[in-house]
N, C-alpha and C. Protein backbone atom coordinates (compact mmCIF):
# COMPACT_ATOMS: atom_id res chain seq x y z
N UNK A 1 -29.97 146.34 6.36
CA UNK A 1 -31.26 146.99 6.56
C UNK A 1 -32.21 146.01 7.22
N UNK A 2 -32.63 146.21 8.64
CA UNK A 2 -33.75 145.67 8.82
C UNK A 2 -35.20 145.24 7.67
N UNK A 3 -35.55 144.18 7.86
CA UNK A 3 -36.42 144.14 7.21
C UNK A 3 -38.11 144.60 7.86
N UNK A 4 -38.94 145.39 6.76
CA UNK A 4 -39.74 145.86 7.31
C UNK A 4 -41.61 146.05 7.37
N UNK A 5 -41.41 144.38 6.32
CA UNK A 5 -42.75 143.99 5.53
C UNK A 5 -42.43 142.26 6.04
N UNK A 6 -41.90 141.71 6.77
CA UNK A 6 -41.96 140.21 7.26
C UNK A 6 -42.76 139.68 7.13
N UNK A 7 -43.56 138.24 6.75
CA UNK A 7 -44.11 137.91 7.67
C UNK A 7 -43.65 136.27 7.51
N UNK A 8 -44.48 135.63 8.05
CA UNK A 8 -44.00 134.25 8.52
C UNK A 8 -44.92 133.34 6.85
N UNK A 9 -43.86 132.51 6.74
CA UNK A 9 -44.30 131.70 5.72
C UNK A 9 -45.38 130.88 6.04
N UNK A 10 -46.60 130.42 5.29
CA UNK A 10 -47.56 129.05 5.72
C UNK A 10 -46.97 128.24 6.60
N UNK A 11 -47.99 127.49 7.48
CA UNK A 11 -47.33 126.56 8.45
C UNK A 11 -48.38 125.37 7.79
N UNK A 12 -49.28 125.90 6.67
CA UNK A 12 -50.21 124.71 6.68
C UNK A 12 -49.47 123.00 5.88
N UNK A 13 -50.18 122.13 6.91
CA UNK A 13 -49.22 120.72 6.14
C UNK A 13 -50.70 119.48 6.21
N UNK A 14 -51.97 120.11 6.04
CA UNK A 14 -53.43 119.71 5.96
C UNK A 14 -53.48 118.65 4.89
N UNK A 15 -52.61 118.30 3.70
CA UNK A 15 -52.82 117.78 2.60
C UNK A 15 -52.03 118.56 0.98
N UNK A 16 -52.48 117.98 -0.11
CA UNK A 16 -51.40 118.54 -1.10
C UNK A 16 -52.26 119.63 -1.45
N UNK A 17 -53.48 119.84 -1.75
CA UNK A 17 -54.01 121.14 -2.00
C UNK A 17 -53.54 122.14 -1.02
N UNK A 18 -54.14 121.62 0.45
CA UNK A 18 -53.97 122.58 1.29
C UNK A 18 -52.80 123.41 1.28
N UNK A 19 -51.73 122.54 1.50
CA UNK A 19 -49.95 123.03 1.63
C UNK A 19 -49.98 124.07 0.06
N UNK A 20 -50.17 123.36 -0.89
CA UNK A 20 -49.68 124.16 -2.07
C UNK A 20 -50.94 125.31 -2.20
N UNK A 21 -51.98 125.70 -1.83
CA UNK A 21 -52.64 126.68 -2.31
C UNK A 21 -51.99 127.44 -0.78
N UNK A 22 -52.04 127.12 0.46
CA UNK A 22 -50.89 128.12 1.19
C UNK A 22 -50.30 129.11 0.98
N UNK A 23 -49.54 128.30 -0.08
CA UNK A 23 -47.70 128.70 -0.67
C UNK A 23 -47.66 129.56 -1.94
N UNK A 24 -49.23 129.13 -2.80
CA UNK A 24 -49.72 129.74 -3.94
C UNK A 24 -49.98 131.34 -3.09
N UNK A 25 -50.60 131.32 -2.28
CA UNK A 25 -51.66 132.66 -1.61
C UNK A 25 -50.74 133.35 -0.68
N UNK A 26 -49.48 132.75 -0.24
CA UNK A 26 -48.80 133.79 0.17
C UNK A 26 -47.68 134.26 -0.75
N UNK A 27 -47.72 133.82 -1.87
CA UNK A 27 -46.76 134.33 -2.73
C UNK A 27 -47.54 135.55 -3.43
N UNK A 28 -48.80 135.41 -3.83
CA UNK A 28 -49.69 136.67 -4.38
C UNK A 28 -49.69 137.38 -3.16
N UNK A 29 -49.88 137.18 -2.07
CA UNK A 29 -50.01 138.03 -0.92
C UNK A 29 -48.84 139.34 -0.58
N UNK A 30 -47.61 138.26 -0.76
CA UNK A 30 -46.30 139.02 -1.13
C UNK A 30 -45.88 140.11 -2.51
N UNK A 31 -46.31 139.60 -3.35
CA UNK A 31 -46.68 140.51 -4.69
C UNK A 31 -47.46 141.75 -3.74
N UNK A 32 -48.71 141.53 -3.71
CA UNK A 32 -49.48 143.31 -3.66
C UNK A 32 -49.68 143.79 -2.41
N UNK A 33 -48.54 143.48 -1.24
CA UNK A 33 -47.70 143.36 -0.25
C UNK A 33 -46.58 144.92 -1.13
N UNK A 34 -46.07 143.99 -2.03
CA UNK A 34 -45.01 145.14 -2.22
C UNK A 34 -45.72 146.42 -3.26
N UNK A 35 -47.06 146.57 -3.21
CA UNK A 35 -47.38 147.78 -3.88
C UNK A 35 -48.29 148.34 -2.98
N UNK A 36 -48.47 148.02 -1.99
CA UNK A 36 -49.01 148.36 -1.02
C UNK A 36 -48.50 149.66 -0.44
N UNK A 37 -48.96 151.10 -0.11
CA UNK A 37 -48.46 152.43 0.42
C UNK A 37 -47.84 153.29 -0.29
N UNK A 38 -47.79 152.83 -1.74
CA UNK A 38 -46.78 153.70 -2.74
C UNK A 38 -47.35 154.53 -3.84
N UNK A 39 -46.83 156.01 -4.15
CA UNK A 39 -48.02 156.87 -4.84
C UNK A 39 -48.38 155.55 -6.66
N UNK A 40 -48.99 156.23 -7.11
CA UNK A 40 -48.59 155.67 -8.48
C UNK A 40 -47.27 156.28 -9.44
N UNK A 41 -47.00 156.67 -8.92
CA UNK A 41 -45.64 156.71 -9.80
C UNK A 41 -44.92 156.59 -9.67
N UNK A 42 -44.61 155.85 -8.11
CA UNK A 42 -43.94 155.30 -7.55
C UNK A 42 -44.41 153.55 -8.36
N UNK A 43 -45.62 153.12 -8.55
CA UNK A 43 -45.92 151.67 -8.78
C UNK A 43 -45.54 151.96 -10.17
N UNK A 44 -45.48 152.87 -10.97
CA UNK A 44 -45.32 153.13 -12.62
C UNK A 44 -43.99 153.13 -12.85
N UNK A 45 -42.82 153.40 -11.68
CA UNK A 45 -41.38 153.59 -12.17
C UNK A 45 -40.60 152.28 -12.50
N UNK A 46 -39.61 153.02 -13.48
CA UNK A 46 -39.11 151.61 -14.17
C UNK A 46 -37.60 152.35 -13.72
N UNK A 47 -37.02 151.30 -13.26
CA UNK A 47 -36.02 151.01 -12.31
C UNK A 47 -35.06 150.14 -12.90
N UNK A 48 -35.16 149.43 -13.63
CA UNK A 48 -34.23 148.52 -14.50
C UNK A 48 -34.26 148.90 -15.99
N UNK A 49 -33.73 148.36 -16.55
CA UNK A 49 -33.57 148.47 -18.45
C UNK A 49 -34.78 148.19 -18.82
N UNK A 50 -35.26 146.76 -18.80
CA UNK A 50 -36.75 146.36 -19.00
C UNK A 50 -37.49 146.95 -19.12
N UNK A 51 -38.87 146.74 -19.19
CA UNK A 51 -40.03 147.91 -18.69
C UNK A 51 -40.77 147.41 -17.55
N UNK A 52 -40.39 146.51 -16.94
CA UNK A 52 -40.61 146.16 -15.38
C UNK A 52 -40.86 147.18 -14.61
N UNK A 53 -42.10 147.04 -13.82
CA UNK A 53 -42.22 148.16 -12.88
C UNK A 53 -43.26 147.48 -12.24
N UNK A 54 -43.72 147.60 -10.87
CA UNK A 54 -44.81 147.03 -10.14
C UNK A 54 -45.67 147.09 -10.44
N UNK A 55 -46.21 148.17 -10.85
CA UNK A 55 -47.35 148.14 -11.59
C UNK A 55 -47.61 146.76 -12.59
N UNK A 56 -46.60 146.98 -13.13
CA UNK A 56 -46.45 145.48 -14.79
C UNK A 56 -46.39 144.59 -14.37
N UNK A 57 -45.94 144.41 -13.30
CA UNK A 57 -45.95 143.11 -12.43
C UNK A 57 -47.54 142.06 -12.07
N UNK A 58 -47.87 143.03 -11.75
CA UNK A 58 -49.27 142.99 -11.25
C UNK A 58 -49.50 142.43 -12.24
N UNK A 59 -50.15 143.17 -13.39
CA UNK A 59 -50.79 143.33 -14.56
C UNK A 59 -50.42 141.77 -15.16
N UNK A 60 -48.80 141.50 -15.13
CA UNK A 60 -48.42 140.46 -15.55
C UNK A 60 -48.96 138.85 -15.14
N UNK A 61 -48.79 139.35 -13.80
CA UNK A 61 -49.57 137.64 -13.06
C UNK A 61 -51.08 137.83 -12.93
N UNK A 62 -51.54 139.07 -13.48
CA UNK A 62 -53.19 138.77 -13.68
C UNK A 62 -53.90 138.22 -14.86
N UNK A 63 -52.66 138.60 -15.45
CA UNK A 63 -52.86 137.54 -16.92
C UNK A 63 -52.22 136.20 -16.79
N UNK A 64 -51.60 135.75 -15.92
CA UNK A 64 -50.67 134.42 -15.95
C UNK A 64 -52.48 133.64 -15.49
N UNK A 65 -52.90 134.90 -13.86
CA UNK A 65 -53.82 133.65 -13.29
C UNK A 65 -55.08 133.44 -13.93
N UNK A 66 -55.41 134.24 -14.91
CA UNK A 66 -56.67 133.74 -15.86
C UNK A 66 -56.43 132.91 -16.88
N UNK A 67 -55.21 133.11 -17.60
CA UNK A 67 -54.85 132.12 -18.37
C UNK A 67 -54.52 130.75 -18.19
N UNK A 68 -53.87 130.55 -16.96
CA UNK A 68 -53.47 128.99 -15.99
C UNK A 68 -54.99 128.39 -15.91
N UNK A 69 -55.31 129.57 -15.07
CA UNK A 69 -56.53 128.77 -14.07
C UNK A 69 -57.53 129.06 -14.79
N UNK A 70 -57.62 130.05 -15.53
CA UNK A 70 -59.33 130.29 -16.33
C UNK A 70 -59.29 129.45 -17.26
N UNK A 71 -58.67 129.71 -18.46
CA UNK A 71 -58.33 128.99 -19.80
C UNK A 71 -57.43 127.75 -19.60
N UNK A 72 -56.51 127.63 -19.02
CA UNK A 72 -55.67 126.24 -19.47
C UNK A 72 -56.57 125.14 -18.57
N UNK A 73 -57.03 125.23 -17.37
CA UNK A 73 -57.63 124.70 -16.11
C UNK A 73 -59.43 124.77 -16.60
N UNK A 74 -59.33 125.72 -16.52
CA UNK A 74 -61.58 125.74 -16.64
C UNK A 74 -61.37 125.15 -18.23
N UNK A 75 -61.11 125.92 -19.20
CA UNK A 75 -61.07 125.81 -20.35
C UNK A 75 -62.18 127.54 -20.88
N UNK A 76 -62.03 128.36 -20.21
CA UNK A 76 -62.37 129.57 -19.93
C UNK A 76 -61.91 130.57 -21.30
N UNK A 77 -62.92 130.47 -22.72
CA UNK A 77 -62.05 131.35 -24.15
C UNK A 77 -62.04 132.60 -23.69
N UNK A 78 -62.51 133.44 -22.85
CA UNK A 78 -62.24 135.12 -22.71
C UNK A 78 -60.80 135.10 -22.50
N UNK A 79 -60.27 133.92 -22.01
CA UNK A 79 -58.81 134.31 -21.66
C UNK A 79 -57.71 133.18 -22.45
N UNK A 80 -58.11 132.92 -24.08
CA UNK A 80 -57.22 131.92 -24.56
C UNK A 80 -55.77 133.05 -25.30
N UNK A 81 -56.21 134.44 -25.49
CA UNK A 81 -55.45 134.97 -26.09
C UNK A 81 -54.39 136.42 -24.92
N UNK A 82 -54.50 136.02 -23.75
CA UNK A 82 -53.97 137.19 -23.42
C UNK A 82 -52.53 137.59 -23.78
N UNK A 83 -51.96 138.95 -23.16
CA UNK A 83 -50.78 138.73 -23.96
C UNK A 83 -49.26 139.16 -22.96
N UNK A 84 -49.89 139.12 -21.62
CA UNK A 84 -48.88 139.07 -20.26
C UNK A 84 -47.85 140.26 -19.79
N UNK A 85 -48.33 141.40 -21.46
CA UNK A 85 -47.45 142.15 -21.11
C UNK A 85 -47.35 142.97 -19.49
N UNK A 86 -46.01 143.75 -19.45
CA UNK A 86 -45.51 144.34 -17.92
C UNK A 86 -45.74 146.00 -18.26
N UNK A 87 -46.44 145.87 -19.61
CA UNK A 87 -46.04 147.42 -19.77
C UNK A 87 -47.62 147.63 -19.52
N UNK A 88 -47.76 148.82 -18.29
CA UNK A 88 -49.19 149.50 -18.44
C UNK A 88 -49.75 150.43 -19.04
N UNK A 89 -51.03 150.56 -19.44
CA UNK A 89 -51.41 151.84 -20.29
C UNK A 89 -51.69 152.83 -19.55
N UNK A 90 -51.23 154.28 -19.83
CA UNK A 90 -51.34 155.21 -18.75
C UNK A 90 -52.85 155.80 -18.48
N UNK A 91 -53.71 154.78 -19.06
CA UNK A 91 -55.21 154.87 -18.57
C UNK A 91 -55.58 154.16 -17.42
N UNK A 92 -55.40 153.31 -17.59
CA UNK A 92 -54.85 152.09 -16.56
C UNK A 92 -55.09 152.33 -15.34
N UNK A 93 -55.71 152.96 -14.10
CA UNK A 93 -55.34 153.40 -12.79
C UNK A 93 -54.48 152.12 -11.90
N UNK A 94 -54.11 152.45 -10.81
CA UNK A 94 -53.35 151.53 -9.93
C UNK A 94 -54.16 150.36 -9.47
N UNK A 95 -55.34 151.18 -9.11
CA UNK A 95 -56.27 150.33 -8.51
C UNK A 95 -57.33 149.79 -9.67
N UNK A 96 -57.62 149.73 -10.78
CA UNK A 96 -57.94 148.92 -11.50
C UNK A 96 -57.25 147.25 -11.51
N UNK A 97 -55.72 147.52 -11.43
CA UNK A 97 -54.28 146.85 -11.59
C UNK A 97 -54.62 145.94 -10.54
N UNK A 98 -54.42 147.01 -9.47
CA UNK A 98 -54.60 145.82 -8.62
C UNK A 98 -55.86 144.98 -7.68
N UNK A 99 -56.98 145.95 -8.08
CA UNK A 99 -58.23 145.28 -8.50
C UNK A 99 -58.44 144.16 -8.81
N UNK A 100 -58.27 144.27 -10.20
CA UNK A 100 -58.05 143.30 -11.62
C UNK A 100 -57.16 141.90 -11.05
N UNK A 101 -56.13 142.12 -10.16
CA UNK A 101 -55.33 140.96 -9.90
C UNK A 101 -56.45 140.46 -8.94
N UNK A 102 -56.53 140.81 -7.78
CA UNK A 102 -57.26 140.19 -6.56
C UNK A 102 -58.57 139.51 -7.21
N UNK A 103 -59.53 140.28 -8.32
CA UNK A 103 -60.77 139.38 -8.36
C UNK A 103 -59.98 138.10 -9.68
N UNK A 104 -58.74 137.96 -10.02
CA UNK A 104 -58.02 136.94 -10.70
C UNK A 104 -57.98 135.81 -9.65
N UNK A 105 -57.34 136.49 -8.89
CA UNK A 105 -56.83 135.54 -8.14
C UNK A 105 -58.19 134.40 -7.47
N UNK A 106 -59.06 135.35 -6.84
CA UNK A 106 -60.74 134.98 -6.54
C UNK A 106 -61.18 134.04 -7.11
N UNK A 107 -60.99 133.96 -8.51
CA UNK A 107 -61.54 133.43 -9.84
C UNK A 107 -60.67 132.00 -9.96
N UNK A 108 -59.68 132.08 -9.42
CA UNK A 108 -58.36 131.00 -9.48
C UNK A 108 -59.04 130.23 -8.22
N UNK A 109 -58.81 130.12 -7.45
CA UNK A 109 -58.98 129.64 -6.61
C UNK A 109 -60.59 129.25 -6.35
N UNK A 110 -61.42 129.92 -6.78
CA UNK A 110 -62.70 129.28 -7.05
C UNK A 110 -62.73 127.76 -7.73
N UNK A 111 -61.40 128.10 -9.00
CA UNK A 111 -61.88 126.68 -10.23
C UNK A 111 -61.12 125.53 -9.28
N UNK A 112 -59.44 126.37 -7.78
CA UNK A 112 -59.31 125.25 -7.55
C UNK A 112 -59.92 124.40 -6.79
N UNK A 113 -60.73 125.04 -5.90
CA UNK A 113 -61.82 124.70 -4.61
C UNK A 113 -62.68 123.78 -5.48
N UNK A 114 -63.20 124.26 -6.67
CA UNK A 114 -64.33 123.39 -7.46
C UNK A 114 -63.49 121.75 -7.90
N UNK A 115 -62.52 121.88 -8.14
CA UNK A 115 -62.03 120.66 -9.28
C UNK A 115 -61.91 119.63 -7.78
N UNK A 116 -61.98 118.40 -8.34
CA UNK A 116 -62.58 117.06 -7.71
C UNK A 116 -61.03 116.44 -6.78
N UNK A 117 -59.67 117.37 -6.93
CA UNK A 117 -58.51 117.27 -6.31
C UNK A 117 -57.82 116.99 -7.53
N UNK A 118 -56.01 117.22 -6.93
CA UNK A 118 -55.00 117.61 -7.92
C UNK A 118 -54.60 116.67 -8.89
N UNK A 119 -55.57 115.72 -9.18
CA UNK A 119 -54.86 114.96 -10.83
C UNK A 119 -56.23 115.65 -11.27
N UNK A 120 -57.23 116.24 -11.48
CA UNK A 120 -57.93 116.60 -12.17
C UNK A 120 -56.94 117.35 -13.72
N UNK A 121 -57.40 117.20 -14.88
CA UNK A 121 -56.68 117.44 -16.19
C UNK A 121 -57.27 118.82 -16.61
N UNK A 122 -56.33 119.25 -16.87
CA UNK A 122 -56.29 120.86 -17.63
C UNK A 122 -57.45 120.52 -18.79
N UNK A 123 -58.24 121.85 -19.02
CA UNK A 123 -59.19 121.69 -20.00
C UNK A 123 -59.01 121.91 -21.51
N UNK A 124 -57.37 122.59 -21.11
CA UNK A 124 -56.78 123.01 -22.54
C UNK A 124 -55.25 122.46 -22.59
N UNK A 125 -54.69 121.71 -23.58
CA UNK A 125 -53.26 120.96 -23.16
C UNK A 125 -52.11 121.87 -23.07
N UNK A 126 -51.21 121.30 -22.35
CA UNK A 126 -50.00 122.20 -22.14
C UNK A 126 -49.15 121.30 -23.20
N UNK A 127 -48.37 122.77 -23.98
CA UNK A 127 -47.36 121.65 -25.56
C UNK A 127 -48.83 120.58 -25.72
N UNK A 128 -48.07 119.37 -25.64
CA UNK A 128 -49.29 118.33 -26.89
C UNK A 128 -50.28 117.44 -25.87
N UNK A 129 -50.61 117.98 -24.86
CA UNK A 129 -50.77 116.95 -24.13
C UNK A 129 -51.65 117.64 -22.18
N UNK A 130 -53.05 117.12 -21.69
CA UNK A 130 -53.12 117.85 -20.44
C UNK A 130 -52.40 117.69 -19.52
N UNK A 131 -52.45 118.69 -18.40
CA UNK A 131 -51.76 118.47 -17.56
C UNK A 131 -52.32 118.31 -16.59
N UNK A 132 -51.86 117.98 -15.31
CA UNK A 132 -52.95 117.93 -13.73
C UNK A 132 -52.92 119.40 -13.12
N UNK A 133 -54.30 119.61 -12.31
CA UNK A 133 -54.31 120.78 -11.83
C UNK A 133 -52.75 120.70 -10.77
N UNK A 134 -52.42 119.85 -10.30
CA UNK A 134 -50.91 120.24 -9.60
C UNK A 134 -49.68 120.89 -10.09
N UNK A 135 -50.37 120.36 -11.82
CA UNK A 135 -49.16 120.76 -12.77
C UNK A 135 -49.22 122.43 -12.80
N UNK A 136 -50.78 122.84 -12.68
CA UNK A 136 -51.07 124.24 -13.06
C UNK A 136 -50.23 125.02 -11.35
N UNK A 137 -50.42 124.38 -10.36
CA UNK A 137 -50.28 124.61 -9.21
C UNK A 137 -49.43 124.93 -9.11
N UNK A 138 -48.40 124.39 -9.61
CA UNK A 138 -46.97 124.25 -9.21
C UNK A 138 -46.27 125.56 -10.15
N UNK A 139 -46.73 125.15 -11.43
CA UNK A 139 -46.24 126.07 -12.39
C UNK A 139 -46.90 127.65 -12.14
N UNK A 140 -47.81 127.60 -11.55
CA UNK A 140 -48.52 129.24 -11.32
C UNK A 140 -47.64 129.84 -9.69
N UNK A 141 -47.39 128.45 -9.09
CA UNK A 141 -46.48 128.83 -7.45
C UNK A 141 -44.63 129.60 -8.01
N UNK A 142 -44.74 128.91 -9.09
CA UNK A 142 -43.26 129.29 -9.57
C UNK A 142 -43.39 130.19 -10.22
N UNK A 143 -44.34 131.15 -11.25
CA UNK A 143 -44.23 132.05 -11.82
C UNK A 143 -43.96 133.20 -10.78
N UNK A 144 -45.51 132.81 -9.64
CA UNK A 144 -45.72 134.37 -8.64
C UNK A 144 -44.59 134.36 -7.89
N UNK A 145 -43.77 133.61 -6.80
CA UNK A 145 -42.60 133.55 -6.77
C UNK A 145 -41.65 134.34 -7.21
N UNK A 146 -41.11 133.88 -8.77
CA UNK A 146 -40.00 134.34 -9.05
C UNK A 146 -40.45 136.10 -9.38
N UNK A 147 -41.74 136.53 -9.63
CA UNK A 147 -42.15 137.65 -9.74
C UNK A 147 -42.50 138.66 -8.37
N UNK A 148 -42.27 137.63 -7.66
CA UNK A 148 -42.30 138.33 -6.13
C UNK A 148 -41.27 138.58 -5.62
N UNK A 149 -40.00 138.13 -6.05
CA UNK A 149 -38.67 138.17 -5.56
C UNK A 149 -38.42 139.49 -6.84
N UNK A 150 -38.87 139.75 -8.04
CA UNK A 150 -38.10 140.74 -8.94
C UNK A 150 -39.02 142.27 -7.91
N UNK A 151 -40.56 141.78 -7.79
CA UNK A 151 -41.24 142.92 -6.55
C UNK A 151 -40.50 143.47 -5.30
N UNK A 152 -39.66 142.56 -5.05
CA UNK A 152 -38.68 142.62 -3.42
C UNK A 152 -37.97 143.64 -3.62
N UNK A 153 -37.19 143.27 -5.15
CA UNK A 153 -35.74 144.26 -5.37
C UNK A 153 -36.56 145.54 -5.89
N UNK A 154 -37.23 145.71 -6.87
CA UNK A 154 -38.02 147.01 -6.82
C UNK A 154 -38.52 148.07 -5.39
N UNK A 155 -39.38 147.31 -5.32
CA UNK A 155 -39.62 147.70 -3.14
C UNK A 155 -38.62 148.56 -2.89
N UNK A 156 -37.51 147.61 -2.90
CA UNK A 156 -36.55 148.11 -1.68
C UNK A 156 -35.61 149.49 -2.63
N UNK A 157 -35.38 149.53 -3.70
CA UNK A 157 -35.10 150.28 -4.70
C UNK A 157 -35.96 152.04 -4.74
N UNK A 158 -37.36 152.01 -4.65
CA UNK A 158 -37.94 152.70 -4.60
C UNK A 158 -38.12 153.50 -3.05
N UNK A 159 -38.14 152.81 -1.75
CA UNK A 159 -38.27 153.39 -0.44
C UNK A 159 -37.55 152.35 0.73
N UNK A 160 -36.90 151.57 0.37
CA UNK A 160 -36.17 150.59 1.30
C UNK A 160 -36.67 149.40 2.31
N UNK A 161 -38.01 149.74 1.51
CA UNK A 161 -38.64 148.77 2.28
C UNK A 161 -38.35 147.51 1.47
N UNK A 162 -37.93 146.06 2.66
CA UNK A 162 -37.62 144.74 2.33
C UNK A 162 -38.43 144.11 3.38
N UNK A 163 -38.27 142.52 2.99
CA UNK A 163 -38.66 141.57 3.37
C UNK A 163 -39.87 140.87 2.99
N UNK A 164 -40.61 139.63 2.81
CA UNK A 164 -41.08 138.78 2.36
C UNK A 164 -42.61 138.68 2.99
């Protein structure tokens, strides 16, 4: 199958923020990329055993990026308890979902633009101990990622649309 959502990976190589918030922003880009044109019940269908569905997806890394970057990074308490689930409430609209992610993401990238560059220390420790905002970087580049690749196989599952 041709692929039919392409696009070209970052070319940026400006520095370590620069390169890694790139790679951070086209991986969310790729996420709501793949919920992009689809009714809601098309973003609500669960397609695997799990309760995975694009919709939950969303929902899922909008809680990863307030919790990383609000709470573990700012030190931000509205978000010390979230709870990441994939399952949505059928009150929920689509566009709340994916609302809700984009002004996350906004909010992320605000605290990283603010912090003084990447050894700056998490405001809340990861296990016993802080970590550097690179640590948050890296670990928030690998969550959206591997959740953008489970978005791919859904996609293409639901209307055949592939690619990155």
């Amino acid at each position: 199958m041709l692929e039919s959502q392409r696009e070209a990976v970052p070319r940026n190589d400006g520095g370590e923020l620069d390169t890694t918030l790139a790679f951070l922003s086209f991986a969310r880009s790729c996420v709501l990329k793949k919920a992009t044109g689809l009714s809601e019940e098309q973003l609500r269908r669960r397609l695997v055993v799990s309760d995975t569905t694009l919709l939950g997806l969303v929902q899922h890394l909008t809680d990863a990026e307030r919790f990383w970057f609000g709470y573990t990074f700012a030190g931000d308490q509205r978000y010390a308890d979230l709870d990441f689930s994939m399952v949505v409430e059928p009150d929920r609209s689509p566009d709340q979902i994916l609302d809700g992610y984009r002004a996350a993401i906004a909010d992320s990238d605000a605290h990283i633009l603010a912090a003084a560059g990447p050894d700056v220390r998490t405001a809340q420790p990861v296990g016993d101990s802080p970590r550097t905002l690179r640590w948050v970087l890296a670990h928030m580049t690998g969550e959206t990622v591997r959740h953008a690749g489970h978005a791919d196989i859904l996609r293409e599952l639901i209307d055949g649309a592939t690619g990155r």
